[in-house]
Protein backbone atom coordinates (compact mmCIF):
# COMPACT_ATOMS: atom_id res chain seq x y z
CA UNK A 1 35.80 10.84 -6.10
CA UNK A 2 33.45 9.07 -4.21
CA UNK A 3 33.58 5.37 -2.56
CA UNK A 4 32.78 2.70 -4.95
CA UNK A 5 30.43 0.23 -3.12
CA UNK A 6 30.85 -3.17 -4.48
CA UNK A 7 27.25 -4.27 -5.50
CA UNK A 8 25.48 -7.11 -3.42
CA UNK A 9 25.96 -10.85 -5.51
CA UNK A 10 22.94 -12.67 -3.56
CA UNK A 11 20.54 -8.88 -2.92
CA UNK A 12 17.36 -9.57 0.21
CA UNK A 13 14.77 -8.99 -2.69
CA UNK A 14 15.04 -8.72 -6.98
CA UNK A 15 12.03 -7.90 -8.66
CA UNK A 16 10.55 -10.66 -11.37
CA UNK A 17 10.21 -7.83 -13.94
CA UNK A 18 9.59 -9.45 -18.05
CA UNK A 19 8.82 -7.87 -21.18
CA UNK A 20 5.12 -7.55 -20.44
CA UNK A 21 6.18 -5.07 -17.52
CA UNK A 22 8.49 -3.14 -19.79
CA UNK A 23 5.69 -3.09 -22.68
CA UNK A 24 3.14 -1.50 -20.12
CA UNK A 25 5.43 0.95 -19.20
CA UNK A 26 6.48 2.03 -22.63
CA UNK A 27 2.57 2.39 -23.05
CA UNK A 28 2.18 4.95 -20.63
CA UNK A 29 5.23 6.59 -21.83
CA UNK A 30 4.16 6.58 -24.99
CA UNK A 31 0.83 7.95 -24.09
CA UNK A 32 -0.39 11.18 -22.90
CA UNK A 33 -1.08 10.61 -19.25
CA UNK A 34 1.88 9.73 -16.62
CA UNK A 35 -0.22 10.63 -13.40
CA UNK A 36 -3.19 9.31 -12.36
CA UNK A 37 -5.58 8.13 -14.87
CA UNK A 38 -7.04 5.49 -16.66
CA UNK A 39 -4.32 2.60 -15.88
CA UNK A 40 -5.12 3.03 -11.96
CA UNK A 41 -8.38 2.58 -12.69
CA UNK A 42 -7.71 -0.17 -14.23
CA UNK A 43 -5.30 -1.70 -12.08
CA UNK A 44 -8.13 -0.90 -9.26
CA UNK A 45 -10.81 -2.90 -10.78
CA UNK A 46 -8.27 -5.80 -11.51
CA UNK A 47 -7.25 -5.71 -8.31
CA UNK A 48 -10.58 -5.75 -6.09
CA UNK A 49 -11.97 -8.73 -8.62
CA UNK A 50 -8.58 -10.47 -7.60
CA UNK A 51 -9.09 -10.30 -3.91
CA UNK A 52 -13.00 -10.87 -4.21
CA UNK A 53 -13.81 -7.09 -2.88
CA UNK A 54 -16.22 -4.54 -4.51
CA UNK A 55 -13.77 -1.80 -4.84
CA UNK A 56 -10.30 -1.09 -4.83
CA UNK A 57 -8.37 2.57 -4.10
CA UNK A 58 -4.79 2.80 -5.52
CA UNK A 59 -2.26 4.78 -3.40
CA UNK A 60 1.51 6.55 -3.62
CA UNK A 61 2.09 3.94 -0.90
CA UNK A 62 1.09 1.05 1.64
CA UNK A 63 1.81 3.64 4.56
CA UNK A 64 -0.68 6.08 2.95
CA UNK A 65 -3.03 3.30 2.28
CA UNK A 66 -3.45 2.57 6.11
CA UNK A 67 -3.69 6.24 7.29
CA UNK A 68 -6.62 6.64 4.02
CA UNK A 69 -7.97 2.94 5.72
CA UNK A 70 -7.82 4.81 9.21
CA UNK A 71 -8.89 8.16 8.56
CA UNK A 72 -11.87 6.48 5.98
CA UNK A 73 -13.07 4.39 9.24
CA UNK A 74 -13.18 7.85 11.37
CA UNK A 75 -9.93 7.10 13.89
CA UNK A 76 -8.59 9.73 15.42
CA UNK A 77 -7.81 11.31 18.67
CA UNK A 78 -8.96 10.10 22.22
CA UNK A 79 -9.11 6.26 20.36
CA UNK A 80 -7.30 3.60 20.85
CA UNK A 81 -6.15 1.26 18.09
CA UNK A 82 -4.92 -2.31 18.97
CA UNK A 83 -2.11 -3.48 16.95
CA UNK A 84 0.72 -6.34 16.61
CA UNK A 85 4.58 -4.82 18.49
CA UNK A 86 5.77 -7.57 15.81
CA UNK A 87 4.97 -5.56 12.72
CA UNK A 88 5.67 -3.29 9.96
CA UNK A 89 6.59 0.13 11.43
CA UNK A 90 4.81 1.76 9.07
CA UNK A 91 1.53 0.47 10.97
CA UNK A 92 1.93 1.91 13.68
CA UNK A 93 3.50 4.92 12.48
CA UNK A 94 -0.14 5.54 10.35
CA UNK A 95 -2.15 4.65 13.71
CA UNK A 96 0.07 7.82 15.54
CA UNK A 97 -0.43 10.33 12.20
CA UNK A 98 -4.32 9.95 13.01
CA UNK A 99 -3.76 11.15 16.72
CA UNK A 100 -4.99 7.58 18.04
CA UNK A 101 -3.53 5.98 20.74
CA UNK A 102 -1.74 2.64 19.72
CA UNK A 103 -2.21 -0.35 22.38
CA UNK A 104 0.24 -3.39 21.59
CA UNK A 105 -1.07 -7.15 21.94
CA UNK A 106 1.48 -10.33 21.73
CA UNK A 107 1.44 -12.27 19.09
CA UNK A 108 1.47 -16.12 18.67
CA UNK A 109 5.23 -18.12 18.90
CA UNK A 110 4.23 -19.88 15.94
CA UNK A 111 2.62 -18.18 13.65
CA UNK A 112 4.17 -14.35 14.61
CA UNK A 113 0.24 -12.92 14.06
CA UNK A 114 -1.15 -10.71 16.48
CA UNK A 115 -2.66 -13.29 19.39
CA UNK A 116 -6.78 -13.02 19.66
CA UNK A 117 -6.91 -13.59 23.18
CA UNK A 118 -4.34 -10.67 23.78
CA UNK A 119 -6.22 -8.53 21.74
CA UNK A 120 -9.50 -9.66 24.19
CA UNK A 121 -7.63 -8.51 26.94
CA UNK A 122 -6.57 -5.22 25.66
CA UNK A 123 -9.85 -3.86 24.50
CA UNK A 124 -11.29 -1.22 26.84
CA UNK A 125 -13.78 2.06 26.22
CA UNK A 126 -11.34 3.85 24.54
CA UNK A 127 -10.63 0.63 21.77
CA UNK A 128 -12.14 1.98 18.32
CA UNK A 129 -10.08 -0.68 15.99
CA UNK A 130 -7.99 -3.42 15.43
CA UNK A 131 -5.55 -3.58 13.27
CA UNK A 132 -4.44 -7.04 12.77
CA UNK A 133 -1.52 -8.45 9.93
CA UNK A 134 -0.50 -11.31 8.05
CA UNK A 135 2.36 -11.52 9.48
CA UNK A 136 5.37 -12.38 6.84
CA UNK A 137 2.78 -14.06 4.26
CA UNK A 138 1.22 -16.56 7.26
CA UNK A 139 -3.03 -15.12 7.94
CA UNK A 140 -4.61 -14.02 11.12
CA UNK A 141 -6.64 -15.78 13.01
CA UNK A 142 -9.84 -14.44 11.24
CA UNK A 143 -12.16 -16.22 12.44
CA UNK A 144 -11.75 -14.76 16.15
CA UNK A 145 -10.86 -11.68 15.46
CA UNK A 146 -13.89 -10.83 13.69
CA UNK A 147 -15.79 -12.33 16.60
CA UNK A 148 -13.67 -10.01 18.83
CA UNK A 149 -14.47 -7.21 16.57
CA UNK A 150 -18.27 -7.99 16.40
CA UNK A 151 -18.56 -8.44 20.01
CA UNK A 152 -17.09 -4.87 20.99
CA UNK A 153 -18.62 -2.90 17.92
CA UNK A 154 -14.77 -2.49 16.80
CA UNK A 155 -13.54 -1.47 13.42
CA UNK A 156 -11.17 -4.47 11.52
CA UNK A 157 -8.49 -3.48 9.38
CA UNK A 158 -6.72 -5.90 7.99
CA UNK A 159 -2.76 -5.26 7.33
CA UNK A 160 -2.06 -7.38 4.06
CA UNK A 161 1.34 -5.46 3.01
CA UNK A 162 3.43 -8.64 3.53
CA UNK A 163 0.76 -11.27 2.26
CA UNK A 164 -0.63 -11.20 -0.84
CA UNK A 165 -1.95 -14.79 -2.58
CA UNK A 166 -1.98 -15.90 0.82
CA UNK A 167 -5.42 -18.19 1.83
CA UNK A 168 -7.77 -18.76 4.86
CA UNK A 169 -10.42 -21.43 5.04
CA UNK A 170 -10.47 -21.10 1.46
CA UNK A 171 -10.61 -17.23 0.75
CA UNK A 172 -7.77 -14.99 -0.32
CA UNK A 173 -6.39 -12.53 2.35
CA UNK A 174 -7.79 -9.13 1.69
CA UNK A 175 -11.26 -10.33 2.01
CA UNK A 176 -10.93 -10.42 6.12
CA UNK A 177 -11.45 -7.03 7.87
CA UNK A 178 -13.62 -4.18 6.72
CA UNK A 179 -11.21 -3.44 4.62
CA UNK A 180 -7.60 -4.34 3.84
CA UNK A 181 -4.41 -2.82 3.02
CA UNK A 182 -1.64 -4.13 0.78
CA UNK A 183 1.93 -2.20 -0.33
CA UNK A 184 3.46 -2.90 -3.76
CA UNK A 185 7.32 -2.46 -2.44
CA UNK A 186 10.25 -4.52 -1.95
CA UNK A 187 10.62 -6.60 -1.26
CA UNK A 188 7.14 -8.06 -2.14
CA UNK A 189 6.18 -10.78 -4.99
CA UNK A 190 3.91 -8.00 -6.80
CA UNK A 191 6.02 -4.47 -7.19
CA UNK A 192 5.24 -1.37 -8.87
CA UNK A 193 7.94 0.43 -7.61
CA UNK A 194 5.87 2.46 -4.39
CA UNK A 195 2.36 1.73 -3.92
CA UNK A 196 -0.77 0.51 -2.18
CA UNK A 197 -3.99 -0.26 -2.31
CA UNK A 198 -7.22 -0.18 0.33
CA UNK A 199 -10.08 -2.96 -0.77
CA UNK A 200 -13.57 -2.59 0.74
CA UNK A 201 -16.85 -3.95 0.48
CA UNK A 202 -18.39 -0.53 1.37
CA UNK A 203 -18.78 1.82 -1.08
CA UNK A 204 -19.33 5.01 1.63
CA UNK A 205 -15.76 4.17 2.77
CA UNK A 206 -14.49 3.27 -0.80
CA UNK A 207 -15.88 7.11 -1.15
CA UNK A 208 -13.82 8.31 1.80
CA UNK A 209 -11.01 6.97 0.85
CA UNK A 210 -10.80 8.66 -2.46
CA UNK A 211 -11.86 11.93 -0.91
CA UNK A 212 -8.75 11.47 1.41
CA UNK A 213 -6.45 10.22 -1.17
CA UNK A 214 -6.53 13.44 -3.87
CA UNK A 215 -9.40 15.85 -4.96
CA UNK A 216 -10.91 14.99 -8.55
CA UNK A 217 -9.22 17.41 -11.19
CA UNK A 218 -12.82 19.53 -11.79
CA UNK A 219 -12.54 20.35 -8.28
CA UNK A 220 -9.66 22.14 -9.38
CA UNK A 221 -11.43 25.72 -8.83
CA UNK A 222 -12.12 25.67 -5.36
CA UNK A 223 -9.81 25.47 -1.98
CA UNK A 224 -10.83 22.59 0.17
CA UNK A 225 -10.38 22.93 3.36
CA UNK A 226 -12.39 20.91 6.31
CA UNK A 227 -13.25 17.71 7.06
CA UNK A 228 -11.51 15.71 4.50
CA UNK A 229 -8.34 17.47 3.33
CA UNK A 230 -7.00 15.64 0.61
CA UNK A 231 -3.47 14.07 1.14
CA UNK A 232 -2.07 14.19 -2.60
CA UNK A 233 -1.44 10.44 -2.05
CA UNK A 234 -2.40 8.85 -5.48
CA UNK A 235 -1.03 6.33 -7.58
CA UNK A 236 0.47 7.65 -10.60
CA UNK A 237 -0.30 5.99 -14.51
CA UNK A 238 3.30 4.20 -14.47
CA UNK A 239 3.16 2.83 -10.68
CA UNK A 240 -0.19 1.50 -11.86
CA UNK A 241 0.77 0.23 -15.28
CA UNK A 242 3.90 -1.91 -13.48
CA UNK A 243 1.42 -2.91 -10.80
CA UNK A 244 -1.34 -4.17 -13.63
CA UNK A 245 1.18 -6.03 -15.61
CA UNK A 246 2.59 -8.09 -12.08
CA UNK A 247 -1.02 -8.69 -11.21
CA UNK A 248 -1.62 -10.30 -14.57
CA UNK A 249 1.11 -12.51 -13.79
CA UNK A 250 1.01 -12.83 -10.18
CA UNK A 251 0.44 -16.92 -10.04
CA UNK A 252 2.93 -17.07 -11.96
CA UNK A 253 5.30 -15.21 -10.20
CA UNK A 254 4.20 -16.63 -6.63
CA UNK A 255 4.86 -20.22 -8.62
CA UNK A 256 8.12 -19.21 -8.97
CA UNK A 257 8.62 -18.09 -5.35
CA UNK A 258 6.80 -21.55 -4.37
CA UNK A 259 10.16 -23.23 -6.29
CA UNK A 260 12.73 -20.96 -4.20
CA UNK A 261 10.74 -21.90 -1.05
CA UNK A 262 11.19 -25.59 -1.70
CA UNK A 263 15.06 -25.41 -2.17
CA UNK A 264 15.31 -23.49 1.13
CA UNK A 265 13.10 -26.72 2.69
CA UNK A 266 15.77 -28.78 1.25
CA UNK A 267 18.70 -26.87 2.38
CA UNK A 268 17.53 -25.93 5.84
CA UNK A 269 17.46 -29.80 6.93
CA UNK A 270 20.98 -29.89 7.10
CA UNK A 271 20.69 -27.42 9.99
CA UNK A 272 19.31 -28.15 13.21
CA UNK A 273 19.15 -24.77 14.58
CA UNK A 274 16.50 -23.66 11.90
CA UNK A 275 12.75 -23.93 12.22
CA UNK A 276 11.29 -24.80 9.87
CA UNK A 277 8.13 -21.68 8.70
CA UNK A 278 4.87 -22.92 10.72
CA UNK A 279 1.78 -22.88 9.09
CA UNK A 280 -1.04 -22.78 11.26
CA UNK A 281 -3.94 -25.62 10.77
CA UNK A 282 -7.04 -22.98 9.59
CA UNK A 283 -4.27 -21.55 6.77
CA UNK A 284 -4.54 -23.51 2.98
CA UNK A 285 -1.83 -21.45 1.47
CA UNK A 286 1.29 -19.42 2.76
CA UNK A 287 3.41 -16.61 0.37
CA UNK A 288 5.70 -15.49 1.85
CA UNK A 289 6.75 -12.05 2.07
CA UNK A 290 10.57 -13.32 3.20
CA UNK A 291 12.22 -16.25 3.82
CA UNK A 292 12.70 -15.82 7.56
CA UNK A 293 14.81 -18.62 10.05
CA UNK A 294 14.21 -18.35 13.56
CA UNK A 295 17.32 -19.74 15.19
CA UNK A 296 17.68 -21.55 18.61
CA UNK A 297 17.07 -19.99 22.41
CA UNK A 298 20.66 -19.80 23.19
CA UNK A 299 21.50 -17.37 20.37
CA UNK A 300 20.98 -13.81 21.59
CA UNK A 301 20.14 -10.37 19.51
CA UNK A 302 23.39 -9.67 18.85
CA UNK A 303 24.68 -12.74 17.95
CA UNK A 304 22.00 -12.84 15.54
CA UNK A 305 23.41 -9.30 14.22
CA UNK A 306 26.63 -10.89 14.07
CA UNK A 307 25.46 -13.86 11.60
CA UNK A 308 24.00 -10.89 9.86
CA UNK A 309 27.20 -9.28 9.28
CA UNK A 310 28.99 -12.42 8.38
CA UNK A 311 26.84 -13.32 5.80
CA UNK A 312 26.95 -9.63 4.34
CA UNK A 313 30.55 -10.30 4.12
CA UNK A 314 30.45 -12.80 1.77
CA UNK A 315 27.98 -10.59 -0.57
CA UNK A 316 24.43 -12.23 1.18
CA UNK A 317 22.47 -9.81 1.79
CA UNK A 318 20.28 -10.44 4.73
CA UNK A 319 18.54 -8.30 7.99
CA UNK A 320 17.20 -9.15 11.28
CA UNK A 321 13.35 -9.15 10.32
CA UNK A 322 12.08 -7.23 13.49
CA UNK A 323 12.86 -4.44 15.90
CA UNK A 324 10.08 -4.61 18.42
CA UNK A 325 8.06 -1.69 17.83
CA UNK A 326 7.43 -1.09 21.67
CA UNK A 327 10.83 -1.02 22.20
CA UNK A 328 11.32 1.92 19.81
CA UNK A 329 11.92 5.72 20.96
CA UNK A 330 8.41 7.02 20.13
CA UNK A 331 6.70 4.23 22.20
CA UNK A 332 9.27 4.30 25.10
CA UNK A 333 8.71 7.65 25.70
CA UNK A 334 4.60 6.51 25.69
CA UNK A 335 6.04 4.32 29.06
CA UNK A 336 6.35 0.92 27.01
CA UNK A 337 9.44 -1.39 28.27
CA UNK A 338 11.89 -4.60 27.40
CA UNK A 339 9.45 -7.31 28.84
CA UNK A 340 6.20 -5.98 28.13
CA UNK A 341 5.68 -8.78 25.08
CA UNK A 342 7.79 -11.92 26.05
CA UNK A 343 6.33 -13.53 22.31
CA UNK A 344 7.46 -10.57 20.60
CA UNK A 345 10.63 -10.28 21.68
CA UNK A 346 11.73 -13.88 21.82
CA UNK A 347 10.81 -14.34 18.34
CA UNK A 348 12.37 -11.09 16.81
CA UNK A 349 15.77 -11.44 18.63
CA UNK A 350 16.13 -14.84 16.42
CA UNK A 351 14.28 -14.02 13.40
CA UNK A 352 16.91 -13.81 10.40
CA UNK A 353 15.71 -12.45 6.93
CA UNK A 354 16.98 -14.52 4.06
CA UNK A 355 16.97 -13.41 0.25
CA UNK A 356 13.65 -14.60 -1.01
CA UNK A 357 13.17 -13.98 -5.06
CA UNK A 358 12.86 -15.76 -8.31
CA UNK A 359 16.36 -15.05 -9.87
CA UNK A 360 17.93 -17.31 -6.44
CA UNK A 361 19.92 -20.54 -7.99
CA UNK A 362 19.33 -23.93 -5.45
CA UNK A 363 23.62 -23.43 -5.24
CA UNK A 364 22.86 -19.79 -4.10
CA UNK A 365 20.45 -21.23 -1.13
CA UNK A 366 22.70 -24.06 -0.19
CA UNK A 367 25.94 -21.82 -0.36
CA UNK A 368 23.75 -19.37 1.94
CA UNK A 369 22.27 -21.45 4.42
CA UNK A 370 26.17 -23.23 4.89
CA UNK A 371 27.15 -19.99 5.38
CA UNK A 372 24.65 -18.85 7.83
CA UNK A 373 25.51 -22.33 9.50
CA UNK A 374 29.27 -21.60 9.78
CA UNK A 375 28.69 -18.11 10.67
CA UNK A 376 26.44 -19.38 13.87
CA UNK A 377 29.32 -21.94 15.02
CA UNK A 378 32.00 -18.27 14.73
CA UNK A 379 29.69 -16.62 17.20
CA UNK A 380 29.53 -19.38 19.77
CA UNK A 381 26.21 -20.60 19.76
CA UNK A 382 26.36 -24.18 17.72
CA UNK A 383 23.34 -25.76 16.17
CA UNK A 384 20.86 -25.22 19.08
CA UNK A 385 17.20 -26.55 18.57
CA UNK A 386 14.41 -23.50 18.76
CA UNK A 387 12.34 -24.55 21.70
C-alpha cells in the first residue's frame, strides 16, 4: 500500500480549461490524426497573427523551442551567448545543448529583466547572441537591447515563456527579437499540456526551424544525416488542439487573471513587508506569469524557505521563484561564484511564488497572504520594508 498524499486545497497553478477545450479535444479524438497535422498548423497560423509575426513553428516544448531558436540562428560551439542568471533554467540549459558558452549579465532590482548596460559590458569577440526574457510577465528593455544587438551584429532572441499578452510601447511581446520563444506549461495563462512555439519574421529561419524540429513524412525514405538532424520535437494534433482552443480565449482568460491580480493588490496592503510588482515606465501592460512577493532585506534565503514550508502546511502551495542559475553545479564548475550578480541574488533570496489562477476565491488570497504574514513573524523577521 502506498502513502496517500493529501491533495493541495490552494495548488501554485490550475488550468482555466471550459467546454470549448474539451470539444477540441474530442475533435481530434474523434478524428483520424493524433500527431502532428492539420490542428498545429492551425494553431501556428493563429498564433503568429496573434503576436503580429509572419510565421509561427509549434514544438513538444518551450525548452525545444529555444534550442530550434538557437540552432535556427547558427549558435554553437566557440560562441558565447549572453543571458539573464535570474531565469528559467531551461534557457540556459538550451544555450549549453548547442555547445555555446553562456555569459551571465545582472538584471534590474525592479523589474528582474536582464540589465542592458550589463549586457554592454559583457559582449566581447566571442558574443554571437543575446538572449534576453520577460521576466515573470514584466518586458525587456527592447528598445536598448536591440540597439545593443544592432551595434555588435548580435543575434536577439527573445525568451517569452513566462509572458504572453504582455505589451511594450504598444506592441505585444513576441514581436521583439529576431525571433521569440514562448512555452505552453504550467503554470502559464495559455496551456496545452507541453508545448512551445518559435515566431519569426524570417522565413529562411522559419525554414530552419522546421528542418530542426522533425523531417516532413515524404522524407520518410531516406536517412538524414548532416547538417540539420531533425530532433523529433513536434507538437502533436491534441497539444495543438488544447493550445488553439486557449488562444481563442486567451483575453478572456488573462481578464480573469487581471481580477485575481487585483485581490492580491488589495490583500497585500495589509502587509508592509510586500512590494508591491513594479512595472517599469516604457511597459503598457503586465501578465503575469506568477504572483511573486519580494519580502524585506532582513529576511534571508532560508527564512524565505521556511515561510515556504509554513504555508505548504496549511495546504498553500507556494515555491521560492528563483535559484540563481550561476550558482548551480553546471555553472560552478564553469568558475561562477556567490557574489558574482549582487541584483540576482538579492532579489531571488526574497522572491516568494504565490498561487496565481482563475479558480482563486478573494477569501483564498486574503487567508494566504495572512498566512504568509504570520508565517514571516514565526521565523523572526517581522514586517520589514524591501529597500
Amino acid at each position: 500500500m502506498g502513502t496517500v498524499v493529501k491533495p493541495t486545497d490552494i495548488p501554485l497553478s490550475d488550468p482555466d480549461i471550459t467546454t470549448a477545450e474539451l470539444e477540441a479535444l474530442n475533435a481530434v479524438l474523434s478524428s483520424p490524426q493524433l500527431s502532428s497535422g492539420p490542428a498545429v498548423e492551425a494553431f501556428e497560423a493563429a498564433f503568429a497573427e496573434y503576436t503580429g509575426r509572419n510565421y509561427a513553428v509549434a514544438t513538444a516544448s518551450g525548452r525545444l523551442a529555444m534550442i530550434l531558436a538557437l540552432y535556427a540562428h547558427g549558435v554553437g560551439p566557440g560562441q558565447e551567448v549572453i543571458a539573464s542568471p535570474f531565469s528559467w533554467r531551461e534557457t540556459a540549459a538550451a544555450i549549453a545543448h548547442t555547445g555555446a558558452n553562456t555569459v551571465f549579465a545582472d538584471i534590474d532590482y525592479w523589474s528582474g529583466t536582464i540589465t542592458p548596460g550589463k549586457v554592454s559590458k559583457a559582449v566581447n569577440a566571442s558574443t554571437y547572441a543575446i538572449v534576453a526574457a520577460n521576466t515573470n510577465g514584466h518586458p525587456a528593455a527592447w528598445t536598448e537591447l536591440r540597439e545593443i544587438a544592432k551595434e555588435y551584429g548580435l543575434v536577439l532572441i527573445e525568451d517569452s515563456t513566462e509572458a504572453i499578452g504582455s505589451v511594450y510601447k504598444g506592441e505585444k511581446v513576441g514581436s521583439f527579437g529576431d525571433c521569440a520563444v514562448f512555452d505552453f506549461s504550467q503554470p502559464g495563462p495559455l496551456i496545452c499540456g507541453e508545448g512551445g512555439m518559435v515566431v519569426t519574421d524570417d522565413p529562411d529561419i522559419a525554414s530552419a526551424l522546421r528542418r530542426y524540429r522533425s523531417h516532413a513524412p515524404d522524407e520518410r525514405s531516406s536517412v538524414v544525416i548532416g547538417g540539420t538532424p531533425a530532433l523529433g520535437a513536434g507538437m502533436s494534433d491534441l497539444a495543438a488542439a488544447l493550445g488553439l482552443a486557449q488562444l481563442n480565449r486567451i483575453e478572456e482568460i488573462l481578464e480573469r487573471r487581471k481580477r485575481i491580480e487585483h485581490w492580491y493588490a488589495k490583500s497585500v496592503q495589509t502587509f508592509e513587508g510586500i512590494k508591491p510588482p513594479y512595472v517599469g515606465p516604457d511597459v503598457d501592460e503586465v501578465h503575469w506569469f506568477l504572483f511573486l512577493v519580494h519580502l524585506g532585506t532582513r529576511f534571508t534565503r532560508s527564512s524565505c524557505e521556511a515561510i515556504v514550508e509554513d504555508l505548504r502546511t496549511e495546504n498553500v502551495e507556494a515555491a521560492i521563484y528563483s535559484s540563481p542559475l550561476h550558482l548551480q553545479r553546471y555553472y560552478l564548475d564553469k568558475g561562477y561564484r556567490k557574489g558574482d550578480f549582487f541584483v540576482t541574488e538579492k532579489v531571488a533570496d526574497r522572491a516568494v511564488a504565490l498561487p496565481f489562477h482563475i479558480h482563486l476565491t478573494e477569501e483564498q488570497i486574503s487567508f494566504l497572504v495572512s498566512t504568509m504574514k504570520d508565517a514571516s513573524i514565526n521565523v523572526g523577521a517581522g514586517a520589514a520594508i524591501y529597500l
